[in-house]
C-alpha atoms as a PDB file:
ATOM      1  CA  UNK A   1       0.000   0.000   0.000  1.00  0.00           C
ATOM      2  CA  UNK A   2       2.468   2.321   0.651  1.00  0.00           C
ATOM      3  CA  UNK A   3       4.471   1.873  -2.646  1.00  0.00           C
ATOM      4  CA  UNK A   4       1.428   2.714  -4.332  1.00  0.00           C
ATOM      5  CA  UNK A   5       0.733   5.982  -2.945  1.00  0.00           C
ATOM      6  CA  UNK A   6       3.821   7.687  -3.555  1.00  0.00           C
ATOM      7  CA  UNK A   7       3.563   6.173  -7.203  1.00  0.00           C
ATOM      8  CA  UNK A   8       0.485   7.885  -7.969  1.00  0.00           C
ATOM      9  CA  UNK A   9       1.462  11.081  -6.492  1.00  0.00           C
ATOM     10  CA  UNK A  10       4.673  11.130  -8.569  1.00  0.00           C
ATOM     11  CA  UNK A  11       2.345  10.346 -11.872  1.00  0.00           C
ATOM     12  CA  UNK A  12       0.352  13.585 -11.296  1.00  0.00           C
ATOM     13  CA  UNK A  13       3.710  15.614 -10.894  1.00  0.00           C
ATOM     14  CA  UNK A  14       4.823  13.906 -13.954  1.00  0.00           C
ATOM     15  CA  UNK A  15       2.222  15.255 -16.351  1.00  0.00           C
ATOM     16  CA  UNK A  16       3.600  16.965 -19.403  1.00  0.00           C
ATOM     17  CA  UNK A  17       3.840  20.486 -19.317  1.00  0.00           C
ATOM     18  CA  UNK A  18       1.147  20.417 -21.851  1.00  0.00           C
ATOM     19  CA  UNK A  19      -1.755  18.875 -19.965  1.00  0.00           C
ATOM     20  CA  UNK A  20      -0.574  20.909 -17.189  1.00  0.00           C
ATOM     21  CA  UNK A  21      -1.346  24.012 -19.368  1.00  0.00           C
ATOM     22  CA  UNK A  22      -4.289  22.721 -20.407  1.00  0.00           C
ATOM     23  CA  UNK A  23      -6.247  21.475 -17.654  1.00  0.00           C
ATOM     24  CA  UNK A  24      -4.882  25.081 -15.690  1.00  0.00           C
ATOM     25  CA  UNK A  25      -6.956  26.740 -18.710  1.00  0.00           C
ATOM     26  CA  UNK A  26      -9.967  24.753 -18.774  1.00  0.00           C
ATOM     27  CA  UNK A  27     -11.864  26.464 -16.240  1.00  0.00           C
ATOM     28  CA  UNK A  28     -10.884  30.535 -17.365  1.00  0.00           C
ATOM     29  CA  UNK A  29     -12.063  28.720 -21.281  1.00  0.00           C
ATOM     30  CA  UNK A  30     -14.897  27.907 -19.512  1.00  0.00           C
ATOM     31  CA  UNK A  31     -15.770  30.752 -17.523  1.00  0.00           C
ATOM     32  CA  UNK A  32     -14.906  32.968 -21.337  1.00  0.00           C
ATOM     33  CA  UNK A  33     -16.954  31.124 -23.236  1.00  0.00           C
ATOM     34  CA  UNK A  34     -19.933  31.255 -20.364  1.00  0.00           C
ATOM     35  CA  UNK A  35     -19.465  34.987 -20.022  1.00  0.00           C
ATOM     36  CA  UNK A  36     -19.589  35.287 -23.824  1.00  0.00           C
ATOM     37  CA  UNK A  37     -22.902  32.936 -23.567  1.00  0.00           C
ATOM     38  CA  UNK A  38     -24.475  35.810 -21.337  1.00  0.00           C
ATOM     39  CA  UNK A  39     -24.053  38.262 -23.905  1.00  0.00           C
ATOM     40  CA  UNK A  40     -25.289  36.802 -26.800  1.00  0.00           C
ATOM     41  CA  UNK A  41     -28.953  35.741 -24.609  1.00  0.00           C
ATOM     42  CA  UNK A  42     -28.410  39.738 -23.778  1.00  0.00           C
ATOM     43  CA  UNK A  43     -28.932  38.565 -20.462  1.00  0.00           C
ATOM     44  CA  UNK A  44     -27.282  41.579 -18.621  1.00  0.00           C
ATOM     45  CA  UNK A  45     -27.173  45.003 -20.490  1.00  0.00           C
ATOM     46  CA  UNK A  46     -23.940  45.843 -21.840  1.00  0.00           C
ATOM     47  CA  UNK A  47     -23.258  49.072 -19.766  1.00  0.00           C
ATOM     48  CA  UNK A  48     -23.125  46.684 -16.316  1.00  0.00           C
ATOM     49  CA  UNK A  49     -21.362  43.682 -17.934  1.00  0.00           C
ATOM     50  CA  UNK A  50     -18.966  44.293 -21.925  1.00  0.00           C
ATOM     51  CA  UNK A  51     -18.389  41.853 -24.206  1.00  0.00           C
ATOM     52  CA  UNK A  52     -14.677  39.938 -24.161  1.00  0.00           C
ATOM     53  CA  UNK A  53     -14.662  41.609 -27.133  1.00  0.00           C
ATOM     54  CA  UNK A  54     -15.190  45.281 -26.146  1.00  0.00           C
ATOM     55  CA  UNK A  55     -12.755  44.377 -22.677  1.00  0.00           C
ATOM     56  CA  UNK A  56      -9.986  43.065 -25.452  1.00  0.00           C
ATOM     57  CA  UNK A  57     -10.805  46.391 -27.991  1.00  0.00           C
ATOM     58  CA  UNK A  58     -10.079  48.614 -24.706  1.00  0.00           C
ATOM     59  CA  UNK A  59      -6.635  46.978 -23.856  1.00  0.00           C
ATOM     60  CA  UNK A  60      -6.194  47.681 -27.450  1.00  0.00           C
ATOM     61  CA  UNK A  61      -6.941  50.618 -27.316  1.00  0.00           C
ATOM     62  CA  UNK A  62      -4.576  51.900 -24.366  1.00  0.00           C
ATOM     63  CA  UNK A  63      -1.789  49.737 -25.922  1.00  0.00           C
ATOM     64  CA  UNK A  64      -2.019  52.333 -28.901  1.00  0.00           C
ATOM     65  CA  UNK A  65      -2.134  55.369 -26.784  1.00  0.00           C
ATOM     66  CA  UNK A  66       0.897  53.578 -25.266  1.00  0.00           C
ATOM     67  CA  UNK A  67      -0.692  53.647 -21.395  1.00  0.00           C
ATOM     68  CA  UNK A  68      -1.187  49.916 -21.121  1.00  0.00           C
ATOM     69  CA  UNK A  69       2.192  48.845 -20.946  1.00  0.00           C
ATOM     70  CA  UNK A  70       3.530  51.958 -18.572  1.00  0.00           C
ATOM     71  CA  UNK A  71       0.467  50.876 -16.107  1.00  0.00           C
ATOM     72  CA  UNK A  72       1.508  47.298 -15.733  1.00  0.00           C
ATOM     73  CA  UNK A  73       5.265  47.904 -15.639  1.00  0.00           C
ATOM     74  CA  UNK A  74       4.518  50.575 -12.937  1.00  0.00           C
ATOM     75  CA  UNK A  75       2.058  48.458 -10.575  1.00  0.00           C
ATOM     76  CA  UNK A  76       4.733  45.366 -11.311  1.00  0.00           C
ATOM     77  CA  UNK A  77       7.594  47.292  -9.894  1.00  0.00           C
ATOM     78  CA  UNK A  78       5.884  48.541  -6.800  1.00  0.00           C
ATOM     79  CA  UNK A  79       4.529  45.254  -6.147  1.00  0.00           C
ATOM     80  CA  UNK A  80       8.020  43.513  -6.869  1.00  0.00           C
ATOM     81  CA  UNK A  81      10.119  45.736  -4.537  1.00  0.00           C
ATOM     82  CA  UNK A  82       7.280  46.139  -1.586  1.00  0.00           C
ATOM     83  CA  UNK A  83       7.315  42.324  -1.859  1.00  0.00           C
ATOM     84  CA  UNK A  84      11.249  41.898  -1.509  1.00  0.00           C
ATOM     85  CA  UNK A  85      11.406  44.476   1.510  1.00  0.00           C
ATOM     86  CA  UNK A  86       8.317  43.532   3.224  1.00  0.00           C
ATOM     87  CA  UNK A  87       8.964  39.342   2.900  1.00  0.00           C
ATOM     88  CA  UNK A  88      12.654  40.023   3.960  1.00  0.00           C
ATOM     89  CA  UNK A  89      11.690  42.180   7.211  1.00  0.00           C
ATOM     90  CA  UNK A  90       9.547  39.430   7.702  1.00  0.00           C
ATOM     91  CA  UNK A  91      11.717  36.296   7.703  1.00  0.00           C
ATOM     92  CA  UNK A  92      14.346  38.427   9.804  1.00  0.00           C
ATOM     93  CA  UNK A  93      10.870  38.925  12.390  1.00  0.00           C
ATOM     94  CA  UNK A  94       9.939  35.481  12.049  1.00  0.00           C
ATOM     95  CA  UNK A  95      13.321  34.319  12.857  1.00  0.00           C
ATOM     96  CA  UNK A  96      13.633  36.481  15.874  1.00  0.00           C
ATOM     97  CA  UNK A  97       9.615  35.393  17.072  1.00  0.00           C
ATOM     98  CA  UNK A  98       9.874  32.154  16.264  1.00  0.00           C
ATOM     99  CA  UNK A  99      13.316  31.035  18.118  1.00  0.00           C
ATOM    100  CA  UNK A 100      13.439  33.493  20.583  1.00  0.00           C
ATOM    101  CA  UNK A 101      11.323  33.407  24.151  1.00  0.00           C
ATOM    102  CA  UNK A 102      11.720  37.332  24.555  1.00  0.00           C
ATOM    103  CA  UNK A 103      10.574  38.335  20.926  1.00  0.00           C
ATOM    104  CA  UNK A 104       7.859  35.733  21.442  1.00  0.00           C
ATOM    105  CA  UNK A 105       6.351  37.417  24.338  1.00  0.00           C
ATOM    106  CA  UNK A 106       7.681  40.971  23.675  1.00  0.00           C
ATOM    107  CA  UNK A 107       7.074  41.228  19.779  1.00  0.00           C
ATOM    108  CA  UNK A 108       4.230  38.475  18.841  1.00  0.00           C
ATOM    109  CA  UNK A 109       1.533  40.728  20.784  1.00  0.00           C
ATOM    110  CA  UNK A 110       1.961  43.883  19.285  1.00  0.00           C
ATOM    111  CA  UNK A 111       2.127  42.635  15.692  1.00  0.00           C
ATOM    112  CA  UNK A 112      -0.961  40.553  16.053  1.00  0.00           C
ATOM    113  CA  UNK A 113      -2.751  43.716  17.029  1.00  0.00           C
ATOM    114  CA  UNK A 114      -1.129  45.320  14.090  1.00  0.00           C
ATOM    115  CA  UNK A 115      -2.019  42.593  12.002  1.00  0.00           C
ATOM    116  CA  UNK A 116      -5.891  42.933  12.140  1.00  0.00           C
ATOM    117  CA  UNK A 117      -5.734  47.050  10.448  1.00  0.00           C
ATOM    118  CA  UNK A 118      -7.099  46.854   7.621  1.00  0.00           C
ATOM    119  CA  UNK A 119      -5.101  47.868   4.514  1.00  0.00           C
ATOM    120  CA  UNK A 120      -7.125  51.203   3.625  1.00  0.00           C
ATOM    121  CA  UNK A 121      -6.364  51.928   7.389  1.00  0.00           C
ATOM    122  CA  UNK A 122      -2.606  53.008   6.821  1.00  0.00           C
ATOM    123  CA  UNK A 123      -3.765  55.273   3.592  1.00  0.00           C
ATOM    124  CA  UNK A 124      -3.895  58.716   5.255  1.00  0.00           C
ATOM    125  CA  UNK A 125      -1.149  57.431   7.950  1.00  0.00           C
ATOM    126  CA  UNK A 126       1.633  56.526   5.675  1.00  0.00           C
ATOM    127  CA  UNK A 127       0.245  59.521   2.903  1.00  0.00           C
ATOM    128  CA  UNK A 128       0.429  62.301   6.307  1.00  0.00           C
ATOM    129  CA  UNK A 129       4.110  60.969   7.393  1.00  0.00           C
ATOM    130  CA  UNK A 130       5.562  59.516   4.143  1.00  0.00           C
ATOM    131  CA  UNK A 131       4.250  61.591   1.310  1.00  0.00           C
ATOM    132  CA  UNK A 132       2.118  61.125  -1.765  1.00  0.00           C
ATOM    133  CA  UNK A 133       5.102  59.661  -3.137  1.00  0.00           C
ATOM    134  CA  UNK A 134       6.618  56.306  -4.343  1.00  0.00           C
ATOM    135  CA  UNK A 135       7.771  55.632  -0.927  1.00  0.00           C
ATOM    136  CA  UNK A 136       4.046  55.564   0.703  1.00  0.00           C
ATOM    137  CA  UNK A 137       3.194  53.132  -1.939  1.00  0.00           C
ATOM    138  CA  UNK A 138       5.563  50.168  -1.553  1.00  0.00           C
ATOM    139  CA  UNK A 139       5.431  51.034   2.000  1.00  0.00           C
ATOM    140  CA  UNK A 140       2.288  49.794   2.045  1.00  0.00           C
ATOM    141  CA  UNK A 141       2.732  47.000  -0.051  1.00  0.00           C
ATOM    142  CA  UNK A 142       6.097  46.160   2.148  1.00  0.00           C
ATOM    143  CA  UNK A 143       3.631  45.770   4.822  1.00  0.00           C
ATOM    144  CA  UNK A 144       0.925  43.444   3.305  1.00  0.00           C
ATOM    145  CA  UNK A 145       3.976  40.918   2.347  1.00  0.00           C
ATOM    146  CA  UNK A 146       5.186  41.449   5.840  1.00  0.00           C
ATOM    147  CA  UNK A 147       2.840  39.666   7.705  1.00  0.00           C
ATOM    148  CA  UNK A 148       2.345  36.376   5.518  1.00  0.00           C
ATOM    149  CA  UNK A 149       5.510  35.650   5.966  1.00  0.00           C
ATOM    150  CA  UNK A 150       5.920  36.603   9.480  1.00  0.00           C
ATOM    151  CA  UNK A 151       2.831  34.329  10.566  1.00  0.00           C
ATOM    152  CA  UNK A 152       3.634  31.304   8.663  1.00  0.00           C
ATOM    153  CA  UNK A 153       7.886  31.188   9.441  1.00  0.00           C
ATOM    154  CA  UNK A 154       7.387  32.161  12.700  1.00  0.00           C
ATOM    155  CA  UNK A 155       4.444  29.725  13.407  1.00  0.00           C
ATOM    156  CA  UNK A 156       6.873  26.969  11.423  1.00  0.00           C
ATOM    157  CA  UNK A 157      10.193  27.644  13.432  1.00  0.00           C
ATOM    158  CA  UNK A 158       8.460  27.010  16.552  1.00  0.00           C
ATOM    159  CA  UNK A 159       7.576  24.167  15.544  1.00  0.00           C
ATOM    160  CA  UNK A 160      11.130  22.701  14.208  1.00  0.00           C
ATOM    161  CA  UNK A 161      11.459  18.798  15.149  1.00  0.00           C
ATOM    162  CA  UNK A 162      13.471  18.815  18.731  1.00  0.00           C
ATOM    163  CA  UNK A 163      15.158  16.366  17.025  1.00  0.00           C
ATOM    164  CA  UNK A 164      16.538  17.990  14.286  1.00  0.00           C
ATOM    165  CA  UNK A 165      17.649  20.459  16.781  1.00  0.00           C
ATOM    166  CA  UNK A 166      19.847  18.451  18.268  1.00  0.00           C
ATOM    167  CA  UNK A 167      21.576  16.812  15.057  1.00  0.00           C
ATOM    168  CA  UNK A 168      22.136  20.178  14.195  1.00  0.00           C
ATOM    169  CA  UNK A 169      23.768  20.857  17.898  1.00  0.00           C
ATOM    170  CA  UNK A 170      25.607  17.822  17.622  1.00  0.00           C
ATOM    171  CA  UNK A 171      27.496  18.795  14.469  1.00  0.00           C
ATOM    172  CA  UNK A 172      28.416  21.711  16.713  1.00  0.00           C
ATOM    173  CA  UNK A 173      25.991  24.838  14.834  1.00  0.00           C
ATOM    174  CA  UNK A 174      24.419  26.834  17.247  1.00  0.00           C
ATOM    175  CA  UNK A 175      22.850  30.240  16.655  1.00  0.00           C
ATOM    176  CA  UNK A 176      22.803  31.978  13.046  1.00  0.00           C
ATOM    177  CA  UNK A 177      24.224  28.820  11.900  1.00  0.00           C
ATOM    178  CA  UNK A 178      21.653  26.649  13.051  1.00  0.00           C
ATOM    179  CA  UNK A 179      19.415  28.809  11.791  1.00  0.00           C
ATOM    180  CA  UNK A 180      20.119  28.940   8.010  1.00  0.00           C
ATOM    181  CA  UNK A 181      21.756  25.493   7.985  1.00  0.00           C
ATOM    182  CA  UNK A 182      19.329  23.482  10.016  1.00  0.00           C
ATOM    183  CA  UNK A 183      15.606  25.686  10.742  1.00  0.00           C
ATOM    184  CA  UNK A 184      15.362  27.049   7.892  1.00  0.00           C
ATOM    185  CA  UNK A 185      15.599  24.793   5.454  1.00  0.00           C
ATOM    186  CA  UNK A 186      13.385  22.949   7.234  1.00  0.00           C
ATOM    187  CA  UNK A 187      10.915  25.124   7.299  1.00  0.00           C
ATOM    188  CA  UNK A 188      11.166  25.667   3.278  1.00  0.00           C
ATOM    189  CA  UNK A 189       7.459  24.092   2.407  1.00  0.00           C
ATOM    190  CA  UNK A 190       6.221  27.081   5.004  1.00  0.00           C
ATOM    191  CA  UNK A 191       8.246  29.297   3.597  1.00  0.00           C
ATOM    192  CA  UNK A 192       7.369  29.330  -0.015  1.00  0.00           C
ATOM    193  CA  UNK A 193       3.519  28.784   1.698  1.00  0.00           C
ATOM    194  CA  UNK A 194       4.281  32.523   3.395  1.00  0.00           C
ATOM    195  CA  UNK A 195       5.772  33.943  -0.032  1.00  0.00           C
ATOM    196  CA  UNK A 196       3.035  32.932  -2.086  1.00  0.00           C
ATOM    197  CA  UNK A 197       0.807  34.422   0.559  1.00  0.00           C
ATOM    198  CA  UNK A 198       2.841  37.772   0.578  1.00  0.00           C
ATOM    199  CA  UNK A 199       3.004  38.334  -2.876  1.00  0.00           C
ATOM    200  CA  UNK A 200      -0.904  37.250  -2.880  1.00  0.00           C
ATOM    201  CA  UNK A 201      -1.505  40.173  -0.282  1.00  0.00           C
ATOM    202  CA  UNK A 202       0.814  42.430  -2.404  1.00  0.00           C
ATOM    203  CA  UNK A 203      -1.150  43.042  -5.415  1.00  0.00           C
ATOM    204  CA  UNK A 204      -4.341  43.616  -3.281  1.00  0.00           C
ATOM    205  CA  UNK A 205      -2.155  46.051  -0.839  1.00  0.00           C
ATOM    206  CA  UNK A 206      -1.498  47.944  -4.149  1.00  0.00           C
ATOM    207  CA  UNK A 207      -4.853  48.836  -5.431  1.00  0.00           C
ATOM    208  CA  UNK A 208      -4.947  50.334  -1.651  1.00  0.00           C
ATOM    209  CA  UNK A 209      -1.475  51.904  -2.283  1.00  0.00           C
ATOM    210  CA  UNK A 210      -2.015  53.737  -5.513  1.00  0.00           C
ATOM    211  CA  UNK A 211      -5.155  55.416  -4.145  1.00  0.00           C
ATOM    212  CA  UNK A 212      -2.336  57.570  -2.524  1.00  0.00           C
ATOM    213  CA  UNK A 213      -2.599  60.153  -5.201  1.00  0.00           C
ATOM    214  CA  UNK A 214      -0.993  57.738  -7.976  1.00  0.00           C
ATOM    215  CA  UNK A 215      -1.421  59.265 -11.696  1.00  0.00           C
ATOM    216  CA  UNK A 216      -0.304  55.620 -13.289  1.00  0.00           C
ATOM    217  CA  UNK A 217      -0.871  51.764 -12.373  1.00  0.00           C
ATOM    218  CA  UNK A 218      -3.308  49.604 -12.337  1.00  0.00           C
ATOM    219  CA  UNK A 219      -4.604  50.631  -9.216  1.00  0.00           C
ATOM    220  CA  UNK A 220      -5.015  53.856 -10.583  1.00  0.00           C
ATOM    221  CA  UNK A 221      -6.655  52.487 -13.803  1.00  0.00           C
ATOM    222  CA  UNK A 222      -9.005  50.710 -11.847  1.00  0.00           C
ATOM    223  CA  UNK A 223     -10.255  53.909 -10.006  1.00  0.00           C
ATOM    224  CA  UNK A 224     -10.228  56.132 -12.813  1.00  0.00           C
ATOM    225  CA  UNK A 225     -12.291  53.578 -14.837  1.00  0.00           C
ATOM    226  CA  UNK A 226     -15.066  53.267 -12.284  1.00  0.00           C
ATOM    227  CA  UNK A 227     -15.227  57.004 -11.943  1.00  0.00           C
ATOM    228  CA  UNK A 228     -15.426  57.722 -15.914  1.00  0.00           C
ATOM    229  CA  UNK A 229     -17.848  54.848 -16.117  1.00  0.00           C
ATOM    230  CA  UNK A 230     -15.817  52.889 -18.044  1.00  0.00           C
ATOM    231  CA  UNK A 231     -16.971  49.224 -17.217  1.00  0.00           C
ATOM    232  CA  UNK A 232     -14.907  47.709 -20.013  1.00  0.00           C
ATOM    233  CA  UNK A 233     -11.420  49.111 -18.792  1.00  0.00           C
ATOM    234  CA  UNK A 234     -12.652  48.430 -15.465  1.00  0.00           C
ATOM    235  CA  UNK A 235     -12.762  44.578 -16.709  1.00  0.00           C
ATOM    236  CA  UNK A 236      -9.805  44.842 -18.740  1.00  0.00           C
ATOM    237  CA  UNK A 237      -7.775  46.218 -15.462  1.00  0.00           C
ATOM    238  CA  UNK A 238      -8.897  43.569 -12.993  1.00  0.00           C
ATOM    239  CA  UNK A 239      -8.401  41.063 -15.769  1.00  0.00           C
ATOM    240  CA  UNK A 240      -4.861  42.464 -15.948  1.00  0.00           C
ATOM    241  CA  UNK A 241      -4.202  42.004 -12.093  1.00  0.00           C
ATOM    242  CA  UNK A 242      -5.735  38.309 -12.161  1.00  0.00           C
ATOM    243  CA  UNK A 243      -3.254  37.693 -15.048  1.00  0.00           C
ATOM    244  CA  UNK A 244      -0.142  39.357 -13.090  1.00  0.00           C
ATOM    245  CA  UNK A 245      -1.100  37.324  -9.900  1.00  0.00           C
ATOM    246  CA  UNK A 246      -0.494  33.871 -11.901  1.00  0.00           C
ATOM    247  CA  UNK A 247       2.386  34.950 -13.605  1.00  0.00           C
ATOM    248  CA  UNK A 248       4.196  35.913 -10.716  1.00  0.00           C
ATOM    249  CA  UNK A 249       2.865  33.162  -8.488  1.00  0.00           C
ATOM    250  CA  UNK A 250       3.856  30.972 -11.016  1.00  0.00           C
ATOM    251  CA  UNK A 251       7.252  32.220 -10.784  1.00  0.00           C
ATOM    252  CA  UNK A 252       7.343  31.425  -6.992  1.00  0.00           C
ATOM    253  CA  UNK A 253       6.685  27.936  -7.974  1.00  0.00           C
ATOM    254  CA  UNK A 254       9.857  27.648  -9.732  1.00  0.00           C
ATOM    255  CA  UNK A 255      11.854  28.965  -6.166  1.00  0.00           C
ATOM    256  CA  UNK A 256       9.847  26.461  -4.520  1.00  0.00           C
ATOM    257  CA  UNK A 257      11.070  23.698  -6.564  1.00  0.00           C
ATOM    258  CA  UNK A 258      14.394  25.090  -6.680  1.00  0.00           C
ATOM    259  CA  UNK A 259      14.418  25.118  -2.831  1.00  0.00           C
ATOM    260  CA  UNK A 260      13.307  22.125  -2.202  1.00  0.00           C
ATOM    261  CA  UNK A 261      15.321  20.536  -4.671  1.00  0.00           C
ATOM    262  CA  UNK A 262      18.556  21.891  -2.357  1.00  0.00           C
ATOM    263  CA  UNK A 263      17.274  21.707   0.574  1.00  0.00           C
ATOM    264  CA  UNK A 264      13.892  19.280   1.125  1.00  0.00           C
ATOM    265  CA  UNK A 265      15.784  16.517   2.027  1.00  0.00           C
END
């Protein structure tokens, strides 16, 4: 019984990159070719729902004006750097939380507190004491990454196996070195679990972010579109952010299996 298990596991993994592809686009197909269904029956009027066809015209559209491609490269490198500084502040946190009885008790309070503000909270805050500036922006987004990580490493590093501790002591690490030689890797399934989480959180922190007086972005887009009444760049743009959120996700993947490649044994 037990061969068999890990056999069948290994034949999902094992699918071709093709019927990977495939059966990842089956349901969006489906959910295209429904939404394109609703249309033709004219089932909801065309100023609360466009066509695919009118959402792909507009992204045409602000290609030509040359718009679209400044908005996503904008949003995308807020995102990316708020992500880097707010999942690294995080595993230093977690590190600190999780194997340490005073930040335990002396930090692990205060951030759960700060944990539960919601995102549109820290708007005014970080615009009043930052700026309406880049900075307030990936601030923000530093801090929606920062807490995914936090709460899952931490959470994982407390619970390291006691035995693994002590191989680790035994080969005389201790420290720093225990840390990135014996916790951490074993904590790397939680650890991708928190980054996926973070970068997740990121692209919702930024809609939140660039209402902080932004003139470009997606966020910004997305705002602008709903005031102008313009339902079919409002589509296009959350389209946009649902497409950004797999690519990137998709690129954590490939860390993952990097990581545990090196170090899940």
């Amino acid at each position: 019984m037990r061969s068999s298990v890990p056999g069948r596991r290994s034949t999902i993994r094992e699918l071709p990159l093709g019927a990977r592809i495939a059966l990842g686009a089956a349901l969006p197909l489906a959910l295209l070719a429904l939404w394109q269904f609703i249309i033709v029956l004219d089932v909801v009027p065309s100023y609360r729902l466009p066509s695919p066809t009118a959402v792909f015209l507009a992204g045409v559209d602000l290609q030509n004006r040359g718009l679209l491609g400044i908005h996503v490269l904008i949003s995308t490198q807020r995102v990316l750097i708020g992500f880097a500084v707010g999942s690294i502040v995080g595993l230093v946190v977690a590190s600190f939380v999780g194997l340490s009885r005073l930040g335990r008790y002396l930090v692990s309070p205060f951030l759960s507190g700060v944990r539960s503000i919601p995102s549109l909270a820290w708007v005014p805050l970080l615009g009043l004491y930052l700026g309406i500036n880049e900075d307030s922006k990936v601030t923000l987004i530093a801090i929606g990454a920062f807490f995914p990580v936090y709460t899952v490493v931490s959470h994982a590093l407390r619970n390291t196996d006691p035995q693994l501790l002590e191989a680790g002591r035994a080969f005389g690490y201790s420290g720093v070195r225990l840390l990135g030689l014996v916790q951490l890797p074993s904590a790397i399934p939680s650890v991708v679990s928190g980054l996926r989480l973070a970068l997740a959180q990121s692209w919702l922190f930024l809609v939140a972010g660039e209402l902080l007086g932004a003139s470009m972005g997606l966020g910004f887009l997305l705002t602008d579109s709903n005031n102008n009444g313009r339902i079919d760049r409002l589509f296009l743009t959350i389209l946009l952010l649902g497409l950004l959120g797999i690519i990137t996700d998709a690129i954590v993947g490939v860390l993952e299996r990097f990581l545990l490649k090196r170090w899940g044994a």
